[in-house]
Protein backbone atom coordinates (compact mmCIF):
# COMPACT_ATOMS: atom_id res chain seq x y z
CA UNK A 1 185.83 263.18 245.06
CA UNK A 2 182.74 264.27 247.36
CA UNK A 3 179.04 263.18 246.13
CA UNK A 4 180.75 260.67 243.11
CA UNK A 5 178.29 260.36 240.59
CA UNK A 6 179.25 257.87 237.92
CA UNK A 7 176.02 257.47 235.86
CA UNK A 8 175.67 261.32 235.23
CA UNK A 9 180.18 261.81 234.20
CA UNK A 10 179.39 258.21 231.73
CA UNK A 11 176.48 260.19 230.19
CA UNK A 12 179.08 262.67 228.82
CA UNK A 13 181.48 259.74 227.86
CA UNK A 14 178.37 257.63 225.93
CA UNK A 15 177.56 261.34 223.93
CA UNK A 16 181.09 261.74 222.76
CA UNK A 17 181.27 265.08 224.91
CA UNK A 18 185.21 265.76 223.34
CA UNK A 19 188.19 266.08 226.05
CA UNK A 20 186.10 264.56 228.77
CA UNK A 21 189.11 263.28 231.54
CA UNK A 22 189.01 260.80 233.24
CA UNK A 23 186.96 261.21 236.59
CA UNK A 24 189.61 261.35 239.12
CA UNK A 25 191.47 264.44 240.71
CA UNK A 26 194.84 263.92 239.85
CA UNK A 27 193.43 263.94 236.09
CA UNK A 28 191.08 266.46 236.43
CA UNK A 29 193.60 268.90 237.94
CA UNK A 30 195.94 268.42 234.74
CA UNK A 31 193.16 268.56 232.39
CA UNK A 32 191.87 271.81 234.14
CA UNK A 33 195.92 273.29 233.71
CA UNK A 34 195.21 273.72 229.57
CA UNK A 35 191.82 276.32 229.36
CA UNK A 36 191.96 274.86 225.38
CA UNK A 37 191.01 271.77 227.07
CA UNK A 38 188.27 272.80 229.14
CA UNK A 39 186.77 275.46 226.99
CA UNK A 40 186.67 272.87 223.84
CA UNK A 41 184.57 270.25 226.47
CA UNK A 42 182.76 272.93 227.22
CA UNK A 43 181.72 273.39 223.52
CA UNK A 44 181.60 269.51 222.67
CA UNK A 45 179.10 269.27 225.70
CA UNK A 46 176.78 272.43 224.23
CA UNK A 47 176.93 270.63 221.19
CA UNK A 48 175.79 267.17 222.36
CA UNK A 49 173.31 268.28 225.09
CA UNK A 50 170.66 270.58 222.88
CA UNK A 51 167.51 269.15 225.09
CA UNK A 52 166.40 271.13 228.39
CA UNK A 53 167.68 270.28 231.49
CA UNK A 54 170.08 268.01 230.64
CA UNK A 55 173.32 266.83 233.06
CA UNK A 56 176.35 268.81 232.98
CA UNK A 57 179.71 268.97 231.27
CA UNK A 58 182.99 268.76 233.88
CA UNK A 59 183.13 272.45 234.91
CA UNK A 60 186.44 274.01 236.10
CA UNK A 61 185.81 276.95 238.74
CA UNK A 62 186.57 279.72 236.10
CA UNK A 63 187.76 282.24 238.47
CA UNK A 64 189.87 280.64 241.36
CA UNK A 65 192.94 280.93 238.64
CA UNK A 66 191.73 283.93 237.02
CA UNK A 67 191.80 285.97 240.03
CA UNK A 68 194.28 283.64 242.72
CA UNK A 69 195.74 286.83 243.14
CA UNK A 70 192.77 288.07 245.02
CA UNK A 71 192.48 285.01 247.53
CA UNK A 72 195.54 286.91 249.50
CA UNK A 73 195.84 285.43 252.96
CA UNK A 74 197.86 288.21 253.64
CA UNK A 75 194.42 290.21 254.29
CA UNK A 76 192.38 289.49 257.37
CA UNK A 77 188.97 288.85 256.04
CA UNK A 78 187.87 286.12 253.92
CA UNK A 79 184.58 285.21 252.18
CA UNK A 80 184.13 281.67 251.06
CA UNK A 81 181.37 280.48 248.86
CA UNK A 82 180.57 277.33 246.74
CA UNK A 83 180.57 277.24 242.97
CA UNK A 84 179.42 279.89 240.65
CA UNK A 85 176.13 279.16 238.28
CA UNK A 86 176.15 278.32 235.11
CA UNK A 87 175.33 281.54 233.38
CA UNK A 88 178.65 282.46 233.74
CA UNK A 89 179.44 280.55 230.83
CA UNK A 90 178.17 283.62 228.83
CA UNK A 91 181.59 284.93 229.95
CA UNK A 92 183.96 282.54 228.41
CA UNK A 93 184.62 282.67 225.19
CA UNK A 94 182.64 279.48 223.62
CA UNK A 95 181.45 279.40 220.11
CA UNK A 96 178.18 277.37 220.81
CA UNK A 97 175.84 279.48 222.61
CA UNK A 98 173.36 279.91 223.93
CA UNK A 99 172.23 276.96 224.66
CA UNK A 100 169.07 275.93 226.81
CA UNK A 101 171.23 274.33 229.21
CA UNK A 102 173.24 277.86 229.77
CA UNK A 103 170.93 280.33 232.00
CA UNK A 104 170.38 283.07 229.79
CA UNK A 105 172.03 286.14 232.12
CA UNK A 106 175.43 287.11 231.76
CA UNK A 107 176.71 288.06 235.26
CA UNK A 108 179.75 290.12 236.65
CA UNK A 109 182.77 287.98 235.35
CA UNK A 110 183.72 287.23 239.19
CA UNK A 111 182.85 285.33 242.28
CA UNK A 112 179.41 286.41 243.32
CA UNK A 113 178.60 288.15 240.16
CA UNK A 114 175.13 286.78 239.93
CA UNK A 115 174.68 288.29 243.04
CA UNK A 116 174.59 291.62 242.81
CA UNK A 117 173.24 292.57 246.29
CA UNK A 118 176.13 290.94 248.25
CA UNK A 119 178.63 294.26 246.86
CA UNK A 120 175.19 296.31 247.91
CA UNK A 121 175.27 295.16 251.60
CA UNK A 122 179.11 294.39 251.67
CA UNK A 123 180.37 297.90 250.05
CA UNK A 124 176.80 299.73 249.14
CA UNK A 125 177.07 299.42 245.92
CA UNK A 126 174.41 299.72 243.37
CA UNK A 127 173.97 298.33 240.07
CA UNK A 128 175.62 300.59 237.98
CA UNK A 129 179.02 300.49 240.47
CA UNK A 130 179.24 296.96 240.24
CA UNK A 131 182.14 296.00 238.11
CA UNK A 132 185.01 293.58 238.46
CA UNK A 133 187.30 296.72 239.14
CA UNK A 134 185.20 298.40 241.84
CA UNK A 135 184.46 294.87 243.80
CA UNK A 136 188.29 293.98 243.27
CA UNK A 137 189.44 297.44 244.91
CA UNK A 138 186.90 297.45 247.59
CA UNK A 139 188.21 294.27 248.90
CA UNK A 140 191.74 295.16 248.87
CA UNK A 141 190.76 298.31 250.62
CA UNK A 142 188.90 296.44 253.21
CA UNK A 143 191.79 293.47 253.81
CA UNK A 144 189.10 290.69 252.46
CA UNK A 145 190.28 287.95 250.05
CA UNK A 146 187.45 286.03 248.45
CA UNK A 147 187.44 282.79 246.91
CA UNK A 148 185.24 279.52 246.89
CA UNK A 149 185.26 276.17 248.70
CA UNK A 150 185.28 273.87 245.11
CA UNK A 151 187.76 273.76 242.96
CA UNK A 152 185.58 271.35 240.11
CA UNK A 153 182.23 270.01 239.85
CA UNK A 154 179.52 268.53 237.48
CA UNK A 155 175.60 269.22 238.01
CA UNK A 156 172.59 266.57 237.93
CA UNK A 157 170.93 269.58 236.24
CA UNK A 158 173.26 272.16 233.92
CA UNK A 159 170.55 275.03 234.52
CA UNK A 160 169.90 274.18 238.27
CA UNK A 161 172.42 276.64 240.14
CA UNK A 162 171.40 275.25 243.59
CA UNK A 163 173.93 273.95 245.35
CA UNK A 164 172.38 270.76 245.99
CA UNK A 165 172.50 269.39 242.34
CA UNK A 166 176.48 269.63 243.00
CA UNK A 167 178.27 265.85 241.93
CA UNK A 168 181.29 264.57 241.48
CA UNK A 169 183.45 267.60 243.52
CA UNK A 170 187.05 268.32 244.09
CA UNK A 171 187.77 270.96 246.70
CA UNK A 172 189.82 273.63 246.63
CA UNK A 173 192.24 272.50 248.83
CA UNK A 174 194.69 275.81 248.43
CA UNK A 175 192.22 277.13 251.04
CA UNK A 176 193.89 274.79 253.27
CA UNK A 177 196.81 277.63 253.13
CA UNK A 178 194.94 280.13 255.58
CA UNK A 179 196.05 277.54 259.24
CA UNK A 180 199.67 278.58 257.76
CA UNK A 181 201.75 280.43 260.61
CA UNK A 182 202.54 283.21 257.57
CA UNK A 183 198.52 283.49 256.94
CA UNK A 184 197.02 286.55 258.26
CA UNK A 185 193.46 285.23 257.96
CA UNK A 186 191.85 285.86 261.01
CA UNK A 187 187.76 285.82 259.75
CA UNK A 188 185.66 283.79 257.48
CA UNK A 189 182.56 284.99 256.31
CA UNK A 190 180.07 282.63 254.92
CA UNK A 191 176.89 284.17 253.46
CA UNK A 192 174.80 281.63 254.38
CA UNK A 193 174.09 278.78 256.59
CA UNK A 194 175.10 278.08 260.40
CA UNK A 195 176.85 276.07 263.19
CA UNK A 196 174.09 273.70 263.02
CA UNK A 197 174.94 272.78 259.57
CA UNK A 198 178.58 272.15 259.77
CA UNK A 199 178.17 268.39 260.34
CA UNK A 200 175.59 267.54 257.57
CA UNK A 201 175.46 266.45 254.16
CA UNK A 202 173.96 269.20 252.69
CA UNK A 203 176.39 271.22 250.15
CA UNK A 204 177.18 274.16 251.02
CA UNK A 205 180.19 276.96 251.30
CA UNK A 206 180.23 275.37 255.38
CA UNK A 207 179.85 271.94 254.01
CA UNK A 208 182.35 272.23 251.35
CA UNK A 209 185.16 273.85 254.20
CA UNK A 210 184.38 271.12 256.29
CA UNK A 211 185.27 268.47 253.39
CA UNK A 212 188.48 270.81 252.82
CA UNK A 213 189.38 270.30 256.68
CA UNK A 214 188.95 266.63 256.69
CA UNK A 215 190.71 265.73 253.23
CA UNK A 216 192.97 269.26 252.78
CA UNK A 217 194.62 269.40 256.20
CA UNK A 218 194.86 266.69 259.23
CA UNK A 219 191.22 265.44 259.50
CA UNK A 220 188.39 267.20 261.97
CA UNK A 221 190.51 265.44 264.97
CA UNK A 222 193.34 268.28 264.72
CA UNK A 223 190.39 271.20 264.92
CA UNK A 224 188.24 271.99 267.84
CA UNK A 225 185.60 274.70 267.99
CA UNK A 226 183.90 277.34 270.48
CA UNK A 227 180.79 279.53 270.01
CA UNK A 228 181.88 282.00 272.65
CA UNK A 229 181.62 285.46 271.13
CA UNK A 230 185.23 286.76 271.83
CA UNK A 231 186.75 283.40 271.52
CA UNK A 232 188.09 282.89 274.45
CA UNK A 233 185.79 280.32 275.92
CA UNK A 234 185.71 276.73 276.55
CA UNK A 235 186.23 274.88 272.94
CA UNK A 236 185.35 271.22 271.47
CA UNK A 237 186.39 268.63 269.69
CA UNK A 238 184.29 268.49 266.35
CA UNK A 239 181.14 265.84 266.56
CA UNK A 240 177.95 266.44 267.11
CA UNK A 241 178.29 266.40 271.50
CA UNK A 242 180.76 269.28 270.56
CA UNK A 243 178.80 271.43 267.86
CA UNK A 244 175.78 271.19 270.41
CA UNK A 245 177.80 272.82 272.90
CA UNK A 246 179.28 274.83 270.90
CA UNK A 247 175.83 276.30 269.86
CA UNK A 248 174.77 276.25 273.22
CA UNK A 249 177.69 279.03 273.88
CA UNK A 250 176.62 281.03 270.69
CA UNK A 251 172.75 281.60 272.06
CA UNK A 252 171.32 282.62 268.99
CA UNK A 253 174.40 284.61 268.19
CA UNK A 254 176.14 284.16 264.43
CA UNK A 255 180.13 284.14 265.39
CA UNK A 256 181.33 281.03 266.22
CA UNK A 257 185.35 280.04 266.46
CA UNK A 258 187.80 277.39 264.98
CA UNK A 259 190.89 276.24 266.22
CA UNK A 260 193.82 274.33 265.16
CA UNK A 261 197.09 274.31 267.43
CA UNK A 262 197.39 278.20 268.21
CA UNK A 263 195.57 279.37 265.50
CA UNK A 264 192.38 280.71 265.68
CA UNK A 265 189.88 281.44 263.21
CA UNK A 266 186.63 283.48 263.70
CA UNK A 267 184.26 282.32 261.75
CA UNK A 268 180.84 284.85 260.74
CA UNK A 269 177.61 283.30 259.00
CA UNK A 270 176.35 286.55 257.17
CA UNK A 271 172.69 286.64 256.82
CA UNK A 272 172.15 285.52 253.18
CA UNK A 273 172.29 288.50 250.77
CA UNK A 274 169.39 286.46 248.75
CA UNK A 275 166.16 288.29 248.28
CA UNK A 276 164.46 284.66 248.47
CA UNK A 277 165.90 284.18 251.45
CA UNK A 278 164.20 286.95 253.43
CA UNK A 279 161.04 285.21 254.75
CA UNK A 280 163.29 283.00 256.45
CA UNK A 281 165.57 285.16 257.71
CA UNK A 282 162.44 286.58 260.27
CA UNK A 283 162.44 283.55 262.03
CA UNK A 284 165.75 283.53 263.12
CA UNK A 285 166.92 284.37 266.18
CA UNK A 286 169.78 286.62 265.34
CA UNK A 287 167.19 288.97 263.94
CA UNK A 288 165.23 289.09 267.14
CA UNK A 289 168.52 290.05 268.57
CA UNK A 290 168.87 293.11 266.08
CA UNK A 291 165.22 294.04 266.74
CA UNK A 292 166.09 294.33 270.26
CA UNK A 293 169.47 296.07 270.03
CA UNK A 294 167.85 298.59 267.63
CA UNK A 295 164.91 299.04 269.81
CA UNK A 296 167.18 299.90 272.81
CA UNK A 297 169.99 302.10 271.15
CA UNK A 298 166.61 304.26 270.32
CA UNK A 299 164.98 304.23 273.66
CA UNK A 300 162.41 301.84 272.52
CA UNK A 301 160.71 299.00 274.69
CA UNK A 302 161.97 295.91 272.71
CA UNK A 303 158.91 293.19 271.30
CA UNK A 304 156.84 291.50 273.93
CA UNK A 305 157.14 287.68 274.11
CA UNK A 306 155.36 286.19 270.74
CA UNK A 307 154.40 290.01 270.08
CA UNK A 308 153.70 290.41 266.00
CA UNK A 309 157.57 291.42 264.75
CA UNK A 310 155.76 293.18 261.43
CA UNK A 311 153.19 295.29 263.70
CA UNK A 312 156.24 296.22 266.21
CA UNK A 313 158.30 297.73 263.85
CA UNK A 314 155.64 299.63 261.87
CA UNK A 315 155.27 301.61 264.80
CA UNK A 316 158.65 303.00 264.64
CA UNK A 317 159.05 303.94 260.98
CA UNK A 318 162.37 306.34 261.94
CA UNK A 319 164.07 303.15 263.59
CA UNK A 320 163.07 300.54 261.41
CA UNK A 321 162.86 300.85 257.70
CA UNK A 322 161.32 299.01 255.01
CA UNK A 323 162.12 296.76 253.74
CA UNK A 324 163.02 295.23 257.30
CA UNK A 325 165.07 292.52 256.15
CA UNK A 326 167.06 294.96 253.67
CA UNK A 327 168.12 297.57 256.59
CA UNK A 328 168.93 294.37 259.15
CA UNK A 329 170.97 293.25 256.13
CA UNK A 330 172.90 296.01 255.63
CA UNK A 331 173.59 296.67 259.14
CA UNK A 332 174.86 293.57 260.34
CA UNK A 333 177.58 293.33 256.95
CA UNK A 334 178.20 297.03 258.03
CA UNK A 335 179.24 295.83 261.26
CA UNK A 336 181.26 292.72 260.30
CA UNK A 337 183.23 295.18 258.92
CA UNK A 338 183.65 297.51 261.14
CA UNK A 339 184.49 294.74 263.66
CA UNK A 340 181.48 296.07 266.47
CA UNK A 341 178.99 292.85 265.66
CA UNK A 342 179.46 292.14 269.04
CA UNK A 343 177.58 294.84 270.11
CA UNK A 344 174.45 292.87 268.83
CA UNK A 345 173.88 290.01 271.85
């Protein structure tokens, strides 16, 4: 269990929440086997917990079984995130909604479905596209698996969907399957975070791969990493000497490498798809990097040193288009795909 949080699983025990197993993985993995089981907690716990912001019930990832079949490590590509919020309880078929607990929304019954602008930067789809059959056939078509990093969790807050308020997690260690010699996973896409993060605390999709390498497969000891763009460079054992150096390779760059005997992985931190994420996402140095490489392609002197980013590219309004952070988006997910990121240095 990462981030064990007694006091918040006895709160469920001390209001009778119904079914509630006992907080261990070997019990919460044949608890989670019966969906009777977990859909009746889930209804005890909507029952007991009517006051605002209250602690959650045990939560089982509700897609990982639903749709294993589309974690296929036969694809290439594979896109890894953490654990869905909880408005996609409005999906499952629970007799005591709504509840204030519950966020009110009802997403896309799948991974990412409150998150409708990933399929618009991954596939270009818009609103109206985006259903569980179009996302489903897109991948397939595009040799991507999906899936996320935990397996089951409980939140300090039910209504909080940041990742952060995450306790008392079991990983999905079937991910573990991909450093298999019949695994044709050669590319992880992460839609948020970094190489710096790897090592911290912080939950995360990153974080939560990291905890599936150390307790899944051999330990960190068995991996070693690179940030050389074609991974073919010098690599590292994993500490914090070796992510340095690592980082020190990538300069600025967002492909970064992980190996384990003879396989390699290549691993790809997307820019998030978040819309709150976009005043960030000027500061980093991989969007310098597109500013440049767009400015270029077109003929264009790139920025001057500390030059105003919004000023430069309201001069060229055929290059650059607004929003910025929307067209750099879409762009860089185009070119994961079509495997020419590295064109972007």
């Amino acid at each position: 269990m990462r981030k064990l949080n007694l006091s918040i699983y006895n709160q469920l025990i001390q209001n009778g929440v119904l079914l509630t197993p006992e907080i261990n993985i070997q019990n919460l993995l044949i608890w989670g086997q019966n969906s009777e089981n977990v859909y009746n907690h889930h209804d005890s716990y909507l029952l007991n917990f009517n006051e605002e912001n209250s602690i959650g019930c045990l939560e089982k990832h509700p897609y990982l079984s639903l749709y294993e079949d589309d974690c296929d490590f036969s694809r290439g590509t594979l896109i890894l995130g953490t654990f869905p919020p909880s408005s996609y309880f409005n999906n499952l078929p629970l007799v005591n909604l709504p509840n204030p607990n519950i966020q009110p929304n009802q997403p896309v019954n799948y991974f990412y479905g409150n998150l409708n602008e990933l399929w618009y930067f991954l596939f270009g789809l818009n609103s109206m596209d985006i259903t569980v059959e179009n996302i489903r056939t897109l991948l397939a078509k595009n040799d991507i698996s999906i899936s996320d990093v935990i397996n089951y969790t409980q939140r300090e807050v039910m209504k909080d969907s940041d990742d952060s308020n995450l306790r008392n997690i079991v990983v999905n260690c079937g991910l573990s399957k991909i450093f298999n010699n019949d695994s044709n996973v050669h590319t992880v896409l992460f839609t948020s975070g970094s190489l710096s993060s790897f090592l911290g605390n912080a939950t995360s999709a990153l974080t939560g791969f990291r905890w599936i390498l150390e307790d899944c497969c051999d330990g960190l000891e068995s991996f070693h990493i690179s940030g050389v763009l074609n991974g073919e460079g010098d690599y590292y054992q994993i500490n914090q000497f070796g992510v340095q150096n690592a980082i020190n390779q990538q300069n600025g760059g967002i492909v970064w490498w992980l190996k384990n005997n003879d396989k390699k992985l290549r691993i790809i931190n997307l820019p998030s798809p978040s819309r709150a994420a976009s005043i960030q996402m000027k500061k980093s140095t991989f969007f310098l990097k597109w500013i440049n490489y767009l400015a270029i392609k077109n003929g264009i002197n790139p920025p001057r040193l500390n030059q105003n980013f919004n000023e430069f590219l309201l001069q060229y309004p055929n290059v650059f288009q607004k929003p910025f952070t929307r067209q750099y988006r879409s762009m860089i997910y185009a070119k994961v795909l079509n495997n020419t990121i590295g064109e972007i240095i």
